[in-house]
Protein backbone atom coordinates (compact mmCIF):
# COMPACT_ATOMS: atom_id res chain seq x y z
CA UNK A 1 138.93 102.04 198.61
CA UNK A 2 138.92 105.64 198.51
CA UNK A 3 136.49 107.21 201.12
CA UNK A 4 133.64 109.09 200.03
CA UNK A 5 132.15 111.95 202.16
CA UNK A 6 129.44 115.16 200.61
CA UNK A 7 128.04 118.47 201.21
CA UNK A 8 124.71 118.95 199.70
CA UNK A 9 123.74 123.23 199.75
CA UNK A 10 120.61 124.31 198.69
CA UNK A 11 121.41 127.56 197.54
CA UNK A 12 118.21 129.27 197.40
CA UNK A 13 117.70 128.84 201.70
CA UNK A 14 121.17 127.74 201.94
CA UNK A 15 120.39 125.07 203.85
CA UNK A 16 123.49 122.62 204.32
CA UNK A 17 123.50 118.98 204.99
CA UNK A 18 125.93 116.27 205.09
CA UNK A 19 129.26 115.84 206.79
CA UNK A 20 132.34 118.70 206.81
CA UNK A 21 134.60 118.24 204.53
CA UNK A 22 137.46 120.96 203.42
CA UNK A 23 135.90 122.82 202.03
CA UNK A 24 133.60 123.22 205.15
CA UNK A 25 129.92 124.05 205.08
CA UNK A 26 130.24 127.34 206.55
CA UNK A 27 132.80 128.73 204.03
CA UNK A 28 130.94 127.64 200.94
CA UNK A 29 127.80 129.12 202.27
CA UNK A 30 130.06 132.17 202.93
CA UNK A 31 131.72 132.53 199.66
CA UNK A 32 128.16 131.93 197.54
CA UNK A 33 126.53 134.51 199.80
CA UNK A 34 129.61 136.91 199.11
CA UNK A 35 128.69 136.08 195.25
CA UNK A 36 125.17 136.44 195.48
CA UNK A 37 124.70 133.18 194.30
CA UNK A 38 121.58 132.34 196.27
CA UNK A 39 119.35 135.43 194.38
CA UNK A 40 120.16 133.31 191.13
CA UNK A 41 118.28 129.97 191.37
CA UNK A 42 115.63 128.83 193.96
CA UNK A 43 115.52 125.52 193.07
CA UNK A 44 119.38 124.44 192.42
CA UNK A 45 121.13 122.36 194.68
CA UNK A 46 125.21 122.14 195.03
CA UNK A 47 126.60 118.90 195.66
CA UNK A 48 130.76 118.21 196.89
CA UNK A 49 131.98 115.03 196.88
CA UNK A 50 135.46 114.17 198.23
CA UNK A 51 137.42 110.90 196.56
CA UNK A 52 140.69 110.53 197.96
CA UNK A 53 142.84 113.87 196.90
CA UNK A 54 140.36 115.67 194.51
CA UNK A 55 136.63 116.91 195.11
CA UNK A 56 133.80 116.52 192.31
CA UNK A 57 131.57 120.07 192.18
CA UNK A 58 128.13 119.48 190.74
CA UNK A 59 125.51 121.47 190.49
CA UNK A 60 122.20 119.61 189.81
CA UNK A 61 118.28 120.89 189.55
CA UNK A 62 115.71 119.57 191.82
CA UNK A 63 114.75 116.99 188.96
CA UNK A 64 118.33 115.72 188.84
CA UNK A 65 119.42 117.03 185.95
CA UNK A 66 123.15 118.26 186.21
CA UNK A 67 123.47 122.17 185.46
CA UNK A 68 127.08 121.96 186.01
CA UNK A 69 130.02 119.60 186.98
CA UNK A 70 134.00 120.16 187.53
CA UNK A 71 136.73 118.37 189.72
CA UNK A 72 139.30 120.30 191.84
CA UNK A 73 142.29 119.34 193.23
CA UNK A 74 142.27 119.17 197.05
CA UNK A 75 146.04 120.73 197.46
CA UNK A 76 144.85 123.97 197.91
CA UNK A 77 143.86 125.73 201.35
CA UNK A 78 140.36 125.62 202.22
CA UNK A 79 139.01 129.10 201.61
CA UNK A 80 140.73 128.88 198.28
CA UNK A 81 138.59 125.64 197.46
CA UNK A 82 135.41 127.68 199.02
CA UNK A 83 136.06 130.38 196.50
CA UNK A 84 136.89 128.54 193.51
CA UNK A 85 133.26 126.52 194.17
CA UNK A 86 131.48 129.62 194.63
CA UNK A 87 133.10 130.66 191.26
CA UNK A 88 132.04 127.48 189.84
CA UNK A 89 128.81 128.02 190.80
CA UNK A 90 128.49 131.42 189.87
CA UNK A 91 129.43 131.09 186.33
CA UNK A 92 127.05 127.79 185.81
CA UNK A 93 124.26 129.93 186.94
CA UNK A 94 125.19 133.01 185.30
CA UNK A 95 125.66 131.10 181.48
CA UNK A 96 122.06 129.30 182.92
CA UNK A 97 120.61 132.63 183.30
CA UNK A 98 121.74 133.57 180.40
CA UNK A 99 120.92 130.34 178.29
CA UNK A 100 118.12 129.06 179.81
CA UNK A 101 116.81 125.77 179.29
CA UNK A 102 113.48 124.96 178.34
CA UNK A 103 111.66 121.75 179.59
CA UNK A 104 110.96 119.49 176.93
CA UNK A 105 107.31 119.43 175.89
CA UNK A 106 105.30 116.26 176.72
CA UNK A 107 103.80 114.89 173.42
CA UNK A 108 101.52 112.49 173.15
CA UNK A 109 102.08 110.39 170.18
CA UNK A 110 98.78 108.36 168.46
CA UNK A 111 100.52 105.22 166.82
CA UNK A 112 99.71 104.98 163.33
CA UNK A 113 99.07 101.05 163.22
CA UNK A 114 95.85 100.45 164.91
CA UNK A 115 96.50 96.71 166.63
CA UNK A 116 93.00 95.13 164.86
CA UNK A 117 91.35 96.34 162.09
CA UNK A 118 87.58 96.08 161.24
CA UNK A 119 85.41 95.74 158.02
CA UNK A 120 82.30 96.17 157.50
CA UNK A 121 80.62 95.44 153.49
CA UNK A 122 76.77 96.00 152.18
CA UNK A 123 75.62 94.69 148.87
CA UNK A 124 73.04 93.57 146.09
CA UNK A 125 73.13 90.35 145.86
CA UNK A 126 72.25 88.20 142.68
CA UNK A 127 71.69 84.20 143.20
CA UNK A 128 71.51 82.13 140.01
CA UNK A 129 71.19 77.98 140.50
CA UNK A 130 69.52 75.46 137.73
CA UNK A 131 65.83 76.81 136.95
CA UNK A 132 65.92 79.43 139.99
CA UNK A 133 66.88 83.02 140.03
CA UNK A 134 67.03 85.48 142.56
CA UNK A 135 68.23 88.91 143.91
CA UNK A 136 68.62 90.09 147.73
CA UNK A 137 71.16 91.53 149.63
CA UNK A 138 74.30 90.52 151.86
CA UNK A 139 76.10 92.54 154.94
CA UNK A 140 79.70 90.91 156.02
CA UNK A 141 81.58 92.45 158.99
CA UNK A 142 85.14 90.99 159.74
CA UNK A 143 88.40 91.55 161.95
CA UNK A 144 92.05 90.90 161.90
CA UNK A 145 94.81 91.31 163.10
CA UNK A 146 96.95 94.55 161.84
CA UNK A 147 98.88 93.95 158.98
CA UNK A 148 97.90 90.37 158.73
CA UNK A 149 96.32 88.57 155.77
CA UNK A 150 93.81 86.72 157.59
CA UNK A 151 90.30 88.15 158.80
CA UNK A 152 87.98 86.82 160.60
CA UNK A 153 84.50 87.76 158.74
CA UNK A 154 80.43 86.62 159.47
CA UNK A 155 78.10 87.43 156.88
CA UNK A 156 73.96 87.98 157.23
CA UNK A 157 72.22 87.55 153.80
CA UNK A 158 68.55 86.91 152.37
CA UNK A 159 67.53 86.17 148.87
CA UNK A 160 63.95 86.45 147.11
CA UNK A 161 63.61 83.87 144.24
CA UNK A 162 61.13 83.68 141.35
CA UNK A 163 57.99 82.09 141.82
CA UNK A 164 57.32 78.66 140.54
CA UNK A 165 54.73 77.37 138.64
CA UNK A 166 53.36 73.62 140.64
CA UNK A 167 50.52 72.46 139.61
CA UNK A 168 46.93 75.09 139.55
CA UNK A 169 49.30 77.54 141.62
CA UNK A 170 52.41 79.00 142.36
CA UNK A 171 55.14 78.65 144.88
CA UNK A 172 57.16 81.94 146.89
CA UNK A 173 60.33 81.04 147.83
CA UNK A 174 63.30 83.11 149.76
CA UNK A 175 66.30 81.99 151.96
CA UNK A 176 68.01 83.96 154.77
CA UNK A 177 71.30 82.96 155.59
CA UNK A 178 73.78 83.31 158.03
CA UNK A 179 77.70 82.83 157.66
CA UNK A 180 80.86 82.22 159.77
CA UNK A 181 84.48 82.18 158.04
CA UNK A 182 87.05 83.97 157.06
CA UNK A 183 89.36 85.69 153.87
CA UNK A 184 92.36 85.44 152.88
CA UNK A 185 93.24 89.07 151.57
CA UNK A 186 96.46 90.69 149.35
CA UNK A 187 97.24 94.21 148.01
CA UNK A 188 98.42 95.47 145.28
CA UNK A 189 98.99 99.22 145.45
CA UNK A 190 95.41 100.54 145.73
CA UNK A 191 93.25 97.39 145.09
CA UNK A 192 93.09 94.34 147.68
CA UNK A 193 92.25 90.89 146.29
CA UNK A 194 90.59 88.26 148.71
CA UNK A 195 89.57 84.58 148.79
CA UNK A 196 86.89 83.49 150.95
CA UNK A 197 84.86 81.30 152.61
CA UNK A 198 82.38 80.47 154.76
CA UNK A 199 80.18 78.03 156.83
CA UNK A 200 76.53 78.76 156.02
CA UNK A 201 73.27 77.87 157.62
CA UNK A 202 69.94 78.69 155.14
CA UNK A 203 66.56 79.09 156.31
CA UNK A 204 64.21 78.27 153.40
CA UNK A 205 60.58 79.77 153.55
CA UNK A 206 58.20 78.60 151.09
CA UNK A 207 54.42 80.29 150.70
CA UNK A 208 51.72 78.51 148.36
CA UNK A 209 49.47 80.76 146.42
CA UNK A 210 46.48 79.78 144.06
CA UNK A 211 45.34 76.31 145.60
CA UNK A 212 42.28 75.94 147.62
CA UNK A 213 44.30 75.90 151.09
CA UNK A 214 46.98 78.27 150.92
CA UNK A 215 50.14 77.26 153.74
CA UNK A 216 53.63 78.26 154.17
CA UNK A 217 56.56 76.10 155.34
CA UNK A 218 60.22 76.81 156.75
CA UNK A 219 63.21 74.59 156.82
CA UNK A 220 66.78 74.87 157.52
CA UNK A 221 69.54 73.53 155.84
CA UNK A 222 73.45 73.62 155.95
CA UNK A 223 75.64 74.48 153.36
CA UNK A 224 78.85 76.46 152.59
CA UNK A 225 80.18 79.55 150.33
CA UNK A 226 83.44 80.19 148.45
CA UNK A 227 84.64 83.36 146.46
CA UNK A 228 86.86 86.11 145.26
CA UNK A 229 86.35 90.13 145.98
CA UNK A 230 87.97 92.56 144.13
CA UNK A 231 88.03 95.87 146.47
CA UNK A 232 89.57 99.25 144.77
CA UNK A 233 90.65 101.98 147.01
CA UNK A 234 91.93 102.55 150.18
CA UNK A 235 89.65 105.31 151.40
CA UNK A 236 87.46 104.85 154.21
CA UNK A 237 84.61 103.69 152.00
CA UNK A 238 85.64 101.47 149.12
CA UNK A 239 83.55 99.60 146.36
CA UNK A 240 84.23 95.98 145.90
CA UNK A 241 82.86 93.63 143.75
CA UNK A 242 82.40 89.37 144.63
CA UNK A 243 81.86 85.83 142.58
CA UNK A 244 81.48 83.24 144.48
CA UNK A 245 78.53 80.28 144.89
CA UNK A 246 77.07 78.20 147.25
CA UNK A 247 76.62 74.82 148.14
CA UNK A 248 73.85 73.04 150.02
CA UNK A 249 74.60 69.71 151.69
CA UNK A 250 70.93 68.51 150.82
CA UNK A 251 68.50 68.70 148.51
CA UNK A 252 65.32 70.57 149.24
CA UNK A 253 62.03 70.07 147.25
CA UNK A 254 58.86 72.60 146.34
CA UNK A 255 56.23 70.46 147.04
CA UNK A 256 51.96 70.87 147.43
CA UNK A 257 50.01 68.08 149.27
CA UNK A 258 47.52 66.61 147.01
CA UNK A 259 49.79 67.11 144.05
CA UNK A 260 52.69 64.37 142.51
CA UNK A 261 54.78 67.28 141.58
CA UNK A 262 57.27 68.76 142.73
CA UNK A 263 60.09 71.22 142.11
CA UNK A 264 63.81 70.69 143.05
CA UNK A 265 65.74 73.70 143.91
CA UNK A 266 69.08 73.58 143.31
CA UNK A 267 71.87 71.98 145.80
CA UNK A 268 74.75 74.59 143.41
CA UNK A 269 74.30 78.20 142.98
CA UNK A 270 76.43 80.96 141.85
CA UNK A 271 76.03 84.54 143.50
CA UNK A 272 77.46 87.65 142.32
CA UNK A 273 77.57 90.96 145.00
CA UNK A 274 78.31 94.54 144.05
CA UNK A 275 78.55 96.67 146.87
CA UNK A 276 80.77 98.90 149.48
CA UNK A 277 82.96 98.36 152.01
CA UNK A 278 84.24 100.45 155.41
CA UNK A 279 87.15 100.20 156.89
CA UNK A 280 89.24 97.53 156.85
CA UNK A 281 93.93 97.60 156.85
């Protein structure tokens, strides 16, 4: 195995370090001083490496980076192999001087896929079930994945009904609900279709009005929601459009004490929703 011995100059102090080879130390330093080498760079550092009968010249910057690099044959006297590296050197640094090179600018690249995406979707909201109507209004937000069809999505919603005719008096109804699911969503160029659906729990509140005693109840009940949305765009703020209904896992009844009467509201609904959305993949 070839033996392996180096000389390390730093030519701006000319500092030497390592072992003596042929070339020495001493003559290098000599022959670059002769040159004026060490005026040209002050942070350049000259590295000779011997391997068996020829010697490696580099010529590397304080980073690493190689300004320079040449083999020689090791035949030759030493002061001839001390001038021919401090010729080396010279011409590297005067074609550096010449040519010099610019660091490479540090960018900092945003990435243009965000790793989730959010949504977030206010709407009217119109309910229509057997012998009940009513409007209100729904807000959805949801999150998924980026680039993925599925989406995680909760939705907050209350609904005012018509009033009801029981008996001498009327009945006030409304139902807040609250939603957990998800959608299933595709695009098509600039509009995204979606399937949904949800898990809902409905708070009823009922108020009595024209009867001697006048109460109001509450009551929850479970249920769940399916649909479609039609969203156009793909601006930050889009318009979508949703049919979908409802289904409540019980009946609930309208019903006055003192009177036989009652009204049953209905256990199927369909809901229609108009609104806009922001954000979203």
């Amino acid at each position: 195995m070839p033996l392996a011995l180096a000389l390390v100059v730093a030519i701006a102090s000319l500092e030497i370090a390592g072992d003596a080879i042929c070339p020495d130390a001493a003559s290098v330093r000599a022959e670059l001083a002769r040159l004026g080498v060490p005026a040209l760079a002050d942070q350049h550092h000259l590295v000779i490496t011997r391997n068996g009968d020829a010697i490696a010249v580099e010529l590397r910057s304080t980073t690493g980076d190689v300004i320079g690099a040449r083999s020689l044959p090791v035949d030759a006297a030493c002061g001839e192999l001390a001038a021919a590296v401090a010729i080396l050197v010279a011409t590297w640094e005067t074609e550096l001087a010449a040519n010099p090179i610019a660091p490479a600018p540090i960018v900092l690249a945003r990435s243009e896929r965000r790793p989730f995406a959010y949504a977030v979707a206010a709407g009217a909201l119109a309910m229509a079930g057997r012998s009940a109507r009513g409007v209100g209004g729904v807000v959805t937000a949801g999150a998924a994945r980026a680039a993925s069809p599925w989406m995680v999505e909760g939705s907050v919603g209350a609904t005012r009904y018509e009033q009801q005719p029981l008996g001498r008096g009327e009945v006030d109804w409304s139902r807040a609900t609250l939603g957990l699911g998800g959608r299933l969503r595709a695009r098509r160029a600039t509009t995204e279709l979606a399937l949904r659906g949800q898990a809902l729990v409905g708070v009823l509140h009922a108020s009595a009005r024209g009867y001697q005693t006048n109460r109001s109840e509450t009551a929850v009940s479970p249920g769940v929601s399916g649909g479609a949305r039609v969203q156009l765009g793909r601006g930050f703020v889009t318009p979508y459009l949703d049919v979908g209904g409802v289904a409540w896992l019980r009946r609930d009844h309208l019903h006055v004490t003192g009177l036989a009467d009652q009204i049953a509201l209905p256990r199927f609904e369909l809901s229609l929703a108009l609104g806009v959305a922001i954000g979203g993949s």
